[in-house]
C-alpha atoms as a PDB file:
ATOM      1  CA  UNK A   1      23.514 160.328 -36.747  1.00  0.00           C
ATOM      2  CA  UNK A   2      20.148 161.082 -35.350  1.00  0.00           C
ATOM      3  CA  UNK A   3      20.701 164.334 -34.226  1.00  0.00           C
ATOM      4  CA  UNK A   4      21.418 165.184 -37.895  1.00  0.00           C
ATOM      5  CA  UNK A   5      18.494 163.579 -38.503  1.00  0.00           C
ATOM      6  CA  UNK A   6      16.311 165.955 -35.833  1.00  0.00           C
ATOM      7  CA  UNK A   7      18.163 168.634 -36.902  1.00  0.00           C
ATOM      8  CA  UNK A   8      17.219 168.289 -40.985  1.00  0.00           C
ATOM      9  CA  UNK A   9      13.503 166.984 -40.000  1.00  0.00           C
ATOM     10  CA  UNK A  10      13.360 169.933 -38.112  1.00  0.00           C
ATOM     11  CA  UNK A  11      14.887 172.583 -40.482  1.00  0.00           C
ATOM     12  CA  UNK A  12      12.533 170.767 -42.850  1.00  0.00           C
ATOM     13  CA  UNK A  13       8.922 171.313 -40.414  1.00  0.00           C
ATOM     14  CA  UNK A  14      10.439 175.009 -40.487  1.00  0.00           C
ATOM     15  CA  UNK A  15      10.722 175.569 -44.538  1.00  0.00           C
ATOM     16  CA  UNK A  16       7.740 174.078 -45.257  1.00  0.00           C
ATOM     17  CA  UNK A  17       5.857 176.644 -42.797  1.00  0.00           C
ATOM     18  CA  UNK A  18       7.368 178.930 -44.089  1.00  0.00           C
ATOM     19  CA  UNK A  19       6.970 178.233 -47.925  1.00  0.00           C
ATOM     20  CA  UNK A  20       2.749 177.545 -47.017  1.00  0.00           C
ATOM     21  CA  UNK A  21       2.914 181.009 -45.008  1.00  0.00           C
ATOM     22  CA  UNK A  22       4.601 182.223 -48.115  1.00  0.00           C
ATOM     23  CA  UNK A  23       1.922 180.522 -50.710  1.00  0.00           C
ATOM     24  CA  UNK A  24      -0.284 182.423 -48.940  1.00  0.00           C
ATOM     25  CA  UNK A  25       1.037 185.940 -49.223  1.00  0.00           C
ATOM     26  CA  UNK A  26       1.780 184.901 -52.848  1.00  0.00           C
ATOM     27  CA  UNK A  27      -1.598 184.075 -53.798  1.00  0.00           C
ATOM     28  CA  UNK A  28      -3.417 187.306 -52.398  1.00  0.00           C
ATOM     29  CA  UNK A  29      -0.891 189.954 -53.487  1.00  0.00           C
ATOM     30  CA  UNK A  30      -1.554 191.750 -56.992  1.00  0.00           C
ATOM     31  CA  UNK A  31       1.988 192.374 -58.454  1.00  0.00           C
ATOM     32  CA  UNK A  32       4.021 191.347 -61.594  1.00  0.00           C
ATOM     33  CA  UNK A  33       6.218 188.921 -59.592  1.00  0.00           C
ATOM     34  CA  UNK A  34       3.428 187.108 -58.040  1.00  0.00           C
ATOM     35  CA  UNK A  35       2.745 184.179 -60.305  1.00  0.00           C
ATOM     36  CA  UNK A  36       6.559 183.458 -60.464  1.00  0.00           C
ATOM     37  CA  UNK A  37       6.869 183.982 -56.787  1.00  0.00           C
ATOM     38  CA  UNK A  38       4.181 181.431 -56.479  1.00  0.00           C
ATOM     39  CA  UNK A  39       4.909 179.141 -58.735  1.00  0.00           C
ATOM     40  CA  UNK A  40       8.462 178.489 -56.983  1.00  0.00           C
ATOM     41  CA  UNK A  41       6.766 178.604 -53.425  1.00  0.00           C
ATOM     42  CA  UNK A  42       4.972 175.524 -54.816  1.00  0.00           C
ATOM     43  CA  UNK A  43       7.838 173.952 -56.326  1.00  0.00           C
ATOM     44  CA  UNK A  44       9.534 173.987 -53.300  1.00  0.00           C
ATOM     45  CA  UNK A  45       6.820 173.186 -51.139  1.00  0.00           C
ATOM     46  CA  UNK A  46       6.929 169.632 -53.436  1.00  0.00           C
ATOM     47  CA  UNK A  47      10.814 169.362 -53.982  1.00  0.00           C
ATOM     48  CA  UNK A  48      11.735 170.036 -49.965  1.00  0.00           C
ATOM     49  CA  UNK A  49       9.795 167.481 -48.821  1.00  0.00           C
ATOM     50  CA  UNK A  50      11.201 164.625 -51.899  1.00  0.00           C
ATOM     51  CA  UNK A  51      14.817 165.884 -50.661  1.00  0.00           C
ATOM     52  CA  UNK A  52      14.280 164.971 -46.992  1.00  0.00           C
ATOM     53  CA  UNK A  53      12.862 161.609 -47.763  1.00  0.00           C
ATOM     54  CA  UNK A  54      15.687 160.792 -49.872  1.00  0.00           C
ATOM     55  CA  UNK A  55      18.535 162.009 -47.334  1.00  0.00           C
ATOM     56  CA  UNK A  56      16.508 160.150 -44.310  1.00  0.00           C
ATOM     57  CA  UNK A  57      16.489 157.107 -47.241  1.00  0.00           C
ATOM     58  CA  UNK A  58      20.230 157.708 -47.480  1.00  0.00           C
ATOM     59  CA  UNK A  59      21.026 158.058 -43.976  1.00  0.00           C
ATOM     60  CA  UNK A  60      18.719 154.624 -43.135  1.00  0.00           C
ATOM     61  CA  UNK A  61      21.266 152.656 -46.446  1.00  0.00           C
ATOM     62  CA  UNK A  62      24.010 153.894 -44.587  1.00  0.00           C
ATOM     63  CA  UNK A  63      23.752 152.787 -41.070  1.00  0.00           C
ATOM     64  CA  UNK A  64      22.651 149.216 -42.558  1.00  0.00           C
ATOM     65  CA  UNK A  65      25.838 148.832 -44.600  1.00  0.00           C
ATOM     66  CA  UNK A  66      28.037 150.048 -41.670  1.00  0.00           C
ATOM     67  CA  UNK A  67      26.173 147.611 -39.065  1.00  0.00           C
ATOM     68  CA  UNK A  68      26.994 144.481 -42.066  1.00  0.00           C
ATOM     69  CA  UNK A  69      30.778 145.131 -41.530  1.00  0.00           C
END
């Protein structure tokens, strides 16, 4: 269980580079797309990091109610 647990914190460090690298580009390129294309970079930045939490929340409820029987 905790290398799943490296592995999605990790893959997790790696979008959220990604999506502030991204953000970035967004923000100082003039094109028709760019306000939708940034508005989902930021929606993701928020959502990716609420997702992680609650599968490292699951994972933790999990291991408790296998080490109770």
């Amino acid at each position: 269980m905790n290398k799943i647990k490296r592995i999605s914190a990790l893959t997790g460090a790696i979008l959220l580079l990604l999506l502030y690298i991204s953000t970035l580009v967004f923000a100082l390129i003039d094109s028709p797309l760019t306000n939708d294309l940034l508005t989902a970079s930021i929606g993701a930045t928020i959502l990716i990091p609420v997702l992680l939490y609650g599968f490292l929340l699951f994972c933790r409820l999990r291991n408790q109610n296998q080490e109770e029987n």
